[in-house]
Each structure stands twice: as C-alpha cells, then as structure tokens.
PDB file of N, CA and C in Angstrom:
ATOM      1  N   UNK A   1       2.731 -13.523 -10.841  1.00  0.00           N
ATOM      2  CA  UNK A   1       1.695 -13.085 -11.744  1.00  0.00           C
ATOM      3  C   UNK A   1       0.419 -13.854 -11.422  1.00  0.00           C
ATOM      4  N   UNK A   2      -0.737 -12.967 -11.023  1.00  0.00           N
ATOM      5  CA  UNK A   2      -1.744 -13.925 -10.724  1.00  0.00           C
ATOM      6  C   UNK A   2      -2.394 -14.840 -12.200  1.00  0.00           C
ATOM      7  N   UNK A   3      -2.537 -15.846 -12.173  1.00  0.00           N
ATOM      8  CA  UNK A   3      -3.341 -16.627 -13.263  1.00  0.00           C
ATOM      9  C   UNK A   3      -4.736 -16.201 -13.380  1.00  0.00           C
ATOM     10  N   UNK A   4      -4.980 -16.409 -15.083  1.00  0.00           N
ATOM     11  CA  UNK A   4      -6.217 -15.910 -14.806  1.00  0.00           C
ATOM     12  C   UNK A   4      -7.500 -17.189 -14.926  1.00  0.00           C
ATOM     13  N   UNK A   5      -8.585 -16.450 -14.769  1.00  0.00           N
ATOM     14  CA  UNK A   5      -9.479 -17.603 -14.571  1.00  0.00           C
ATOM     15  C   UNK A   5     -10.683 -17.262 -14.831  1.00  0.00           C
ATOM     16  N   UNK A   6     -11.948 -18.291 -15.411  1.00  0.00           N
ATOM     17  CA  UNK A   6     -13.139 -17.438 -15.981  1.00  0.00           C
ATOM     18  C   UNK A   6     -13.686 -16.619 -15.017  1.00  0.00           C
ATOM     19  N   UNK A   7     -14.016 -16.932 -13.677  1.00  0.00           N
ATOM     20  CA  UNK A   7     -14.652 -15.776 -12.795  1.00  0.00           C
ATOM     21  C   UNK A   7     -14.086 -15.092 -11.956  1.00  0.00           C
ATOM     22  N   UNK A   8     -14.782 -14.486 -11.005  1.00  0.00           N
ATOM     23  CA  UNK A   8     -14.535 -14.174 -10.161  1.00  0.00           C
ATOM     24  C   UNK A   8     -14.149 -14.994  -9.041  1.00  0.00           C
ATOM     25  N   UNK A   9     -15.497 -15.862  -9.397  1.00  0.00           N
ATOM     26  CA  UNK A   9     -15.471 -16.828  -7.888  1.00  0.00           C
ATOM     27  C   UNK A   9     -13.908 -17.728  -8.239  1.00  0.00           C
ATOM     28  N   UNK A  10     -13.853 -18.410  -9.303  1.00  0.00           N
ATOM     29  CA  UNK A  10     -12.639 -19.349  -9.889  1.00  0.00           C
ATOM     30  C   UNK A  10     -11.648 -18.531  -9.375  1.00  0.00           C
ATOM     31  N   UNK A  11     -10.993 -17.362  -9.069  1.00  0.00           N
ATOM     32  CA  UNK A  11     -10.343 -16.171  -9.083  1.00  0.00           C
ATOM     33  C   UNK A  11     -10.130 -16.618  -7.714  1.00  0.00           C
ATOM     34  N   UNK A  12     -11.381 -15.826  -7.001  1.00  0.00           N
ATOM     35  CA  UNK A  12     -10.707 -16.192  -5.559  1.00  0.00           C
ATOM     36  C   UNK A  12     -10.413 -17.461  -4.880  1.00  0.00           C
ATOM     37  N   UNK A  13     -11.314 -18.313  -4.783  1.00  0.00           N
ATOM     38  CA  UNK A  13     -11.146 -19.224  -4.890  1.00  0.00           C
ATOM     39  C   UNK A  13      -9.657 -19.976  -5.089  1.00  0.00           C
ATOM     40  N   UNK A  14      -8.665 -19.680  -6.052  1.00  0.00           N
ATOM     41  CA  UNK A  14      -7.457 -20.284  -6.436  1.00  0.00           C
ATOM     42  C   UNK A  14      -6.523 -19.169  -5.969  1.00  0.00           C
ATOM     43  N   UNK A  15      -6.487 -17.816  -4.999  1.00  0.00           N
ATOM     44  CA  UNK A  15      -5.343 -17.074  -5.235  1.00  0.00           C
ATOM     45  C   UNK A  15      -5.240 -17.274  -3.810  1.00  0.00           C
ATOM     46  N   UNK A  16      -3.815 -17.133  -3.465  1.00  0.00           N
ATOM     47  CA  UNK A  16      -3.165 -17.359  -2.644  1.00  0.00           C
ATOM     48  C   UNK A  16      -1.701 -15.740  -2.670  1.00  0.00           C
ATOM     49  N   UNK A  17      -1.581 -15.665  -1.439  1.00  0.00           N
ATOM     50  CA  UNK A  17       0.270 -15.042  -1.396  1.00  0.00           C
ATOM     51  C   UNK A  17       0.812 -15.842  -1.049  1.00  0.00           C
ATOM     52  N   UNK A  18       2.230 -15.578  -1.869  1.00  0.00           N
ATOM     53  CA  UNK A  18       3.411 -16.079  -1.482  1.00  0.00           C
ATOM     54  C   UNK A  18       4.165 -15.190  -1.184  1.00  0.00           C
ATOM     55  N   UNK A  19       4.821 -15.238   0.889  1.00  0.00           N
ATOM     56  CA  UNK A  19       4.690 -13.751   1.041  1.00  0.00           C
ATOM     57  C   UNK A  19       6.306 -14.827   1.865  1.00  0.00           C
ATOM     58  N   UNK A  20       7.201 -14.252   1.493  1.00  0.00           N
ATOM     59  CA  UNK A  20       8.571 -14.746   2.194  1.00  0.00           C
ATOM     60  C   UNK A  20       8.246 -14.297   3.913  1.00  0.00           C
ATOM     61  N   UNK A  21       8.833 -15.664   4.123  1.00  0.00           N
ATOM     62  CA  UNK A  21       8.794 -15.745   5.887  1.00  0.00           C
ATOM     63  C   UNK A  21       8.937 -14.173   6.910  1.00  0.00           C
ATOM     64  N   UNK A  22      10.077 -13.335   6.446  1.00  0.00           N
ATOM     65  CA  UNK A  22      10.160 -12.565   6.859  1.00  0.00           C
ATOM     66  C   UNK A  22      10.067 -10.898   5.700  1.00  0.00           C
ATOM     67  N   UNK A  23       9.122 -10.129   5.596  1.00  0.00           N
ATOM     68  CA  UNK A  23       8.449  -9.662   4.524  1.00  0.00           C
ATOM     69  C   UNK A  23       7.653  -8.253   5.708  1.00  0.00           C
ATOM     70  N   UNK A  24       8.331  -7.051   5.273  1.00  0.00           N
ATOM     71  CA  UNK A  24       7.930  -5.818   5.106  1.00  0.00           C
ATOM     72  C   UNK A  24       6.842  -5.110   4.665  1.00  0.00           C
ATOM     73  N   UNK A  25       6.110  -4.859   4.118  1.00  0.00           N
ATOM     74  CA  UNK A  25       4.901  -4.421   3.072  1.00  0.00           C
ATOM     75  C   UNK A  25       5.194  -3.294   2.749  1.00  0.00           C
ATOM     76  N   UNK A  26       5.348  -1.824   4.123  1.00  0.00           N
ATOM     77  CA  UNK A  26       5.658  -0.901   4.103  1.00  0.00           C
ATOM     78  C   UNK A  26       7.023  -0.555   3.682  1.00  0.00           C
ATOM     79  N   UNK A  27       7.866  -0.982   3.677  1.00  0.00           N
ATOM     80  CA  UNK A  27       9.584  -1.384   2.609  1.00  0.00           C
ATOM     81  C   UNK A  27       9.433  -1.365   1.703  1.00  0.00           C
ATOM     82  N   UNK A  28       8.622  -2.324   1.344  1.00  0.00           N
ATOM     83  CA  UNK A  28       8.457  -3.447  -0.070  1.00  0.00           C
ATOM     84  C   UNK A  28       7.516  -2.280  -1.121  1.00  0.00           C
ATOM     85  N   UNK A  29       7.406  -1.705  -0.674  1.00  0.00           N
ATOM     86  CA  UNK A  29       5.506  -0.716  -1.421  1.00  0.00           C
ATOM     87  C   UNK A  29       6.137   0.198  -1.157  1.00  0.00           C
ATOM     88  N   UNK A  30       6.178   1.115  -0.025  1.00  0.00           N
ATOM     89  CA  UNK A  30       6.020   2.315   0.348  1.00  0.00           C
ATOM     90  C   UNK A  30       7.807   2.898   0.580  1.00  0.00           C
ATOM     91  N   UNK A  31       8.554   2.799   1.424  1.00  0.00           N
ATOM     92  CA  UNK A  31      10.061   3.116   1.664  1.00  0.00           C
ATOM     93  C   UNK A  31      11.087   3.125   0.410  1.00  0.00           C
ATOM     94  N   UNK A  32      10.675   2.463  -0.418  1.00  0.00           N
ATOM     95  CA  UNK A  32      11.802   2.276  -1.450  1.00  0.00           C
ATOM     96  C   UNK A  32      11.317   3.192  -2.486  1.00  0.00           C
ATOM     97  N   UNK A  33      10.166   4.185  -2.301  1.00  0.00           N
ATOM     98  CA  UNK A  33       9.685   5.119  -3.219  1.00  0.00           C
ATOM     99  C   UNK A  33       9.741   6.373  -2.172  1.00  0.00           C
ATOM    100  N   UNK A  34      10.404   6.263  -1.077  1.00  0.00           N
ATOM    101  CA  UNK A  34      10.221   7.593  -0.170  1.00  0.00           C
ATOM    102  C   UNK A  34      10.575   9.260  -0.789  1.00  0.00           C
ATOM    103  N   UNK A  35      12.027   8.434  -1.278  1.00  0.00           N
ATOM    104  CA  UNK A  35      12.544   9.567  -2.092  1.00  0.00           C
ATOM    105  C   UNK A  35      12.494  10.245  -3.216  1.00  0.00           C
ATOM    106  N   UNK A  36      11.500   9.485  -4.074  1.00  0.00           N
ATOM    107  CA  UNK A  36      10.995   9.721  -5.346  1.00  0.00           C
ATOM    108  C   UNK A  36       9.841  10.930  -5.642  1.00  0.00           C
ATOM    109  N   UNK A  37       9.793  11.823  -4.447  1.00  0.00           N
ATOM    110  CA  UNK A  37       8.444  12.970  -4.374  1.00  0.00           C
ATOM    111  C   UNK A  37       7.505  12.282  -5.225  1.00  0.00           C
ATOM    112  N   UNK A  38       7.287  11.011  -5.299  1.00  0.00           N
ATOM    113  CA  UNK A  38       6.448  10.510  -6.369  1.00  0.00           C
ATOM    114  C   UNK A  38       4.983  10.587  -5.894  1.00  0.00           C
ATOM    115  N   UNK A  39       4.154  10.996  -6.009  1.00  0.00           N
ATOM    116  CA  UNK A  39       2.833  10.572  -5.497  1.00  0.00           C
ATOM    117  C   UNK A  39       2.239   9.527  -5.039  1.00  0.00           C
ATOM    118  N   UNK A  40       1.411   8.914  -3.840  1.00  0.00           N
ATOM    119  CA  UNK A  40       1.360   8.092  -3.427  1.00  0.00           C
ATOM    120  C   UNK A  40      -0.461   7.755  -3.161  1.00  0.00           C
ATOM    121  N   UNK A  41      -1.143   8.526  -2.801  1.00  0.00           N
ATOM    122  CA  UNK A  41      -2.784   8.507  -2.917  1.00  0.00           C
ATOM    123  C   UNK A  41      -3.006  10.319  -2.579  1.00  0.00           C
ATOM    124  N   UNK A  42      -4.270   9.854  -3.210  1.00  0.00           N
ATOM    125  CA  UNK A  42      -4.763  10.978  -3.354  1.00  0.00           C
ATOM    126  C   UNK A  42      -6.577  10.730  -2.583  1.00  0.00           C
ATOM    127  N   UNK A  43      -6.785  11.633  -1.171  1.00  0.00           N
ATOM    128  CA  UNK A  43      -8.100  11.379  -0.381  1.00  0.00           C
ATOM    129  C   UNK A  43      -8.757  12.435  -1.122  1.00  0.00           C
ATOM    130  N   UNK A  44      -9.940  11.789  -1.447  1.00  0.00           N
ATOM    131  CA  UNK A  44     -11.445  13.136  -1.681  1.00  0.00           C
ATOM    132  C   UNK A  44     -12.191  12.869  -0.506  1.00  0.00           C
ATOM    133  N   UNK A  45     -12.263  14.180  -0.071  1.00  0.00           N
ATOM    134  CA  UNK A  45     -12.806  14.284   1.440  1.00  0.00           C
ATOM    135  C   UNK A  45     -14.685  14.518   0.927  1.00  0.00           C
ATOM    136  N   UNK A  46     -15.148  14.638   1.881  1.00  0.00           N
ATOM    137  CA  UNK A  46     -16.865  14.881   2.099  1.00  0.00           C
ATOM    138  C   UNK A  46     -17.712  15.940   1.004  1.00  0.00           C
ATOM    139  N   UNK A  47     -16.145  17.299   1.321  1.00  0.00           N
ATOM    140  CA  UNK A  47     -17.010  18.311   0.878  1.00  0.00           C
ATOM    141  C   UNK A  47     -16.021  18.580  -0.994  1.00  0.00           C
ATOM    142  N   UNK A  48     -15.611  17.429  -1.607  1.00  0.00           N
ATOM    143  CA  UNK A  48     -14.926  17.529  -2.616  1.00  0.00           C
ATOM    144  C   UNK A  48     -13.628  17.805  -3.007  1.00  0.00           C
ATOM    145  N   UNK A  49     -13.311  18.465  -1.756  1.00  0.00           N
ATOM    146  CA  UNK A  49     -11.214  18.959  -1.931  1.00  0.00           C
ATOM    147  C   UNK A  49     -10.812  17.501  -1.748  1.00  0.00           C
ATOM    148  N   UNK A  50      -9.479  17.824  -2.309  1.00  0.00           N
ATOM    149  CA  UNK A  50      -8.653  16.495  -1.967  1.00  0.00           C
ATOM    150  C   UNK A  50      -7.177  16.602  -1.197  1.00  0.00           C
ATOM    151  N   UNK A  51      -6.833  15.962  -0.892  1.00  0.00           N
ATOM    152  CA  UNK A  51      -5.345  15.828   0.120  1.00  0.00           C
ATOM    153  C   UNK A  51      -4.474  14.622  -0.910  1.00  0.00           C
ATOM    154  N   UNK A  52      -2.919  15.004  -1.123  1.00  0.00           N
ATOM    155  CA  UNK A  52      -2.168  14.602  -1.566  1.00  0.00           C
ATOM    156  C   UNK A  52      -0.921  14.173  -0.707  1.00  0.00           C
ATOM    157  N   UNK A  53      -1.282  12.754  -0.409  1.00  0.00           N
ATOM    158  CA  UNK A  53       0.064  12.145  -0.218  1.00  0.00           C
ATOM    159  C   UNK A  53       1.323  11.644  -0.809  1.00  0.00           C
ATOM    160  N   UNK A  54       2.464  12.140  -0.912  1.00  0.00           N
ATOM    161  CA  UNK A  54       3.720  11.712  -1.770  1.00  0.00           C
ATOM    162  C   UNK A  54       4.159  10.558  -0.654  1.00  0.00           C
ATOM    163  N   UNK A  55       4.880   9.327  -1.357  1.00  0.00           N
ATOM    164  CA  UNK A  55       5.386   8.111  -0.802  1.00  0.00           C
ATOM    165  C   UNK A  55       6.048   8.701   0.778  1.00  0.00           C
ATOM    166  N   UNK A  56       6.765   9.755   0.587  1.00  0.00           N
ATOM    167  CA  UNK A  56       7.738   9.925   1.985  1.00  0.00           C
ATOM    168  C   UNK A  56       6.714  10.829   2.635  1.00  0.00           C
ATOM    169  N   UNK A  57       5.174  11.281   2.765  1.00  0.00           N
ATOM    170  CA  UNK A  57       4.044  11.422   3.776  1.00  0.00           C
ATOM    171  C   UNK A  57       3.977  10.119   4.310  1.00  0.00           C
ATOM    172  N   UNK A  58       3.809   8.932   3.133  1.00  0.00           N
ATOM    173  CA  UNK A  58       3.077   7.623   4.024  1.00  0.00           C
ATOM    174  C   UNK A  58       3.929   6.876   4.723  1.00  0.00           C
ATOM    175  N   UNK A  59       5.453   7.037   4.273  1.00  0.00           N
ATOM    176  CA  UNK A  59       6.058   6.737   5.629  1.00  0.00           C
ATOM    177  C   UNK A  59       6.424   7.076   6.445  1.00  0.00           C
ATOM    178  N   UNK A  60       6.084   8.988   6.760  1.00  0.00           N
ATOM    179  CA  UNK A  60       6.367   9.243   8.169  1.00  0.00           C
ATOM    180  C   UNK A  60       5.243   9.172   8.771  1.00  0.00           C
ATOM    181  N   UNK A  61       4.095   9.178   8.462  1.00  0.00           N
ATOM    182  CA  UNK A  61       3.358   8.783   8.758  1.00  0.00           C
ATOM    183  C   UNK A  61       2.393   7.558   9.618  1.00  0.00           C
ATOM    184  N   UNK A  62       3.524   6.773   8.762  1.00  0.00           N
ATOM    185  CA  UNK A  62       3.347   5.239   8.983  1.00  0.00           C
ATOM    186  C   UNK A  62       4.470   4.734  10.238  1.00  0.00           C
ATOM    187  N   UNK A  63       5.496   5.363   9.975  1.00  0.00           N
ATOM    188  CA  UNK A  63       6.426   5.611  11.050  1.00  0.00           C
ATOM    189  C   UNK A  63       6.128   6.174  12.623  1.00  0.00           C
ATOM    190  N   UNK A  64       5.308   7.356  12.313  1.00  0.00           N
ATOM    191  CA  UNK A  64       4.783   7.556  13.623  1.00  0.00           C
ATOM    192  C   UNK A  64       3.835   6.657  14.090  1.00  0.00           C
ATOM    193  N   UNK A  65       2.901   6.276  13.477  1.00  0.00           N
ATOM    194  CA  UNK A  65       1.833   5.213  13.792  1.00  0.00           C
ATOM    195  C   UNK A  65       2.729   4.263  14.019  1.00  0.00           C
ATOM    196  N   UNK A  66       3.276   3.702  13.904  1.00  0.00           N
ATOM    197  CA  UNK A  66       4.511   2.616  14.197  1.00  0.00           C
ATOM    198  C   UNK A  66       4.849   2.966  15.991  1.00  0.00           C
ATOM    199  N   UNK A  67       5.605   4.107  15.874  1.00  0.00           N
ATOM    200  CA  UNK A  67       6.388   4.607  17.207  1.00  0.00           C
ATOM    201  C   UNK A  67       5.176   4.596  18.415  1.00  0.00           C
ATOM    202  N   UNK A  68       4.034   4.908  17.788  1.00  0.00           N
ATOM    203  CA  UNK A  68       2.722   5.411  18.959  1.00  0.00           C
ATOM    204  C   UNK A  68       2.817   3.470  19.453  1.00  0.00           C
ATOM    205  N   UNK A  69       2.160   2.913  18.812  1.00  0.00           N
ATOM    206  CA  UNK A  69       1.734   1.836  18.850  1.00  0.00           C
ATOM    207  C   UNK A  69       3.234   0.946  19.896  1.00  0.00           C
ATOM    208  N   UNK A  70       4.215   1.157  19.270  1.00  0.00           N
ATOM    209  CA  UNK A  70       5.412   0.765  20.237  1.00  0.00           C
ATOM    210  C   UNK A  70       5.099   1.381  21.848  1.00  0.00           C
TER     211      UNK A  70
END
C-alpha cells in the first residue's frame, strides 16, 4: 500500500517497488485475467472511434511482440 504523504514531491520522493527478484508484470496484470473476456483498455483514436481490448487481446498480443523480439 503506498503511504501517503502531503505532496507530490514528498510522494515521489519516498516511493519505491518492491518487485520480487524474479517477477512477471505481464502474468502478474495481464495473463491471470486472460480468460475473464474482461476488458482491458480502451484506445480513442484521432478521428474519435475507439478500439477495445479484452485482457486475452493484450496477451496475444504481447505474446507475439514477445516471439518477434525473440
């Protein structure tokens, strides 16, 4: 739980992660909601439409960007 603090600056200033040695993001956030058709972001493009990503877009997604980069 981050602590709170009068500013902003006090804020950053004191926050830190505590991120275990070996630590996922895309697991931890994104994979463990793949299956949930749950919604995940929503882009507003230039001309006002928007695009809807559900959790299991951002990880195949993220998956391919993964595989390219391999």
């Amino acid at each position: 739980m981050l602590k709170r603090f009068g500013t902003y600056e006090e804020t950053y200033e004191n926050f830190h992660w505590e991120i275990p040695e070996h630590y996922n993001i895309g697991v931890a956030h994104c994979d463990r909601h793949a299956d949930s058709g749950k919604l995940a972001l929503i882009q507003v493009l230039e001309d006002g439409s928007t695009e809807e990503y559900t959790f299991r877009d951002i990880k195949r997604l993220s998956n391919r960007c993964a595989n390219a980069l391999a």
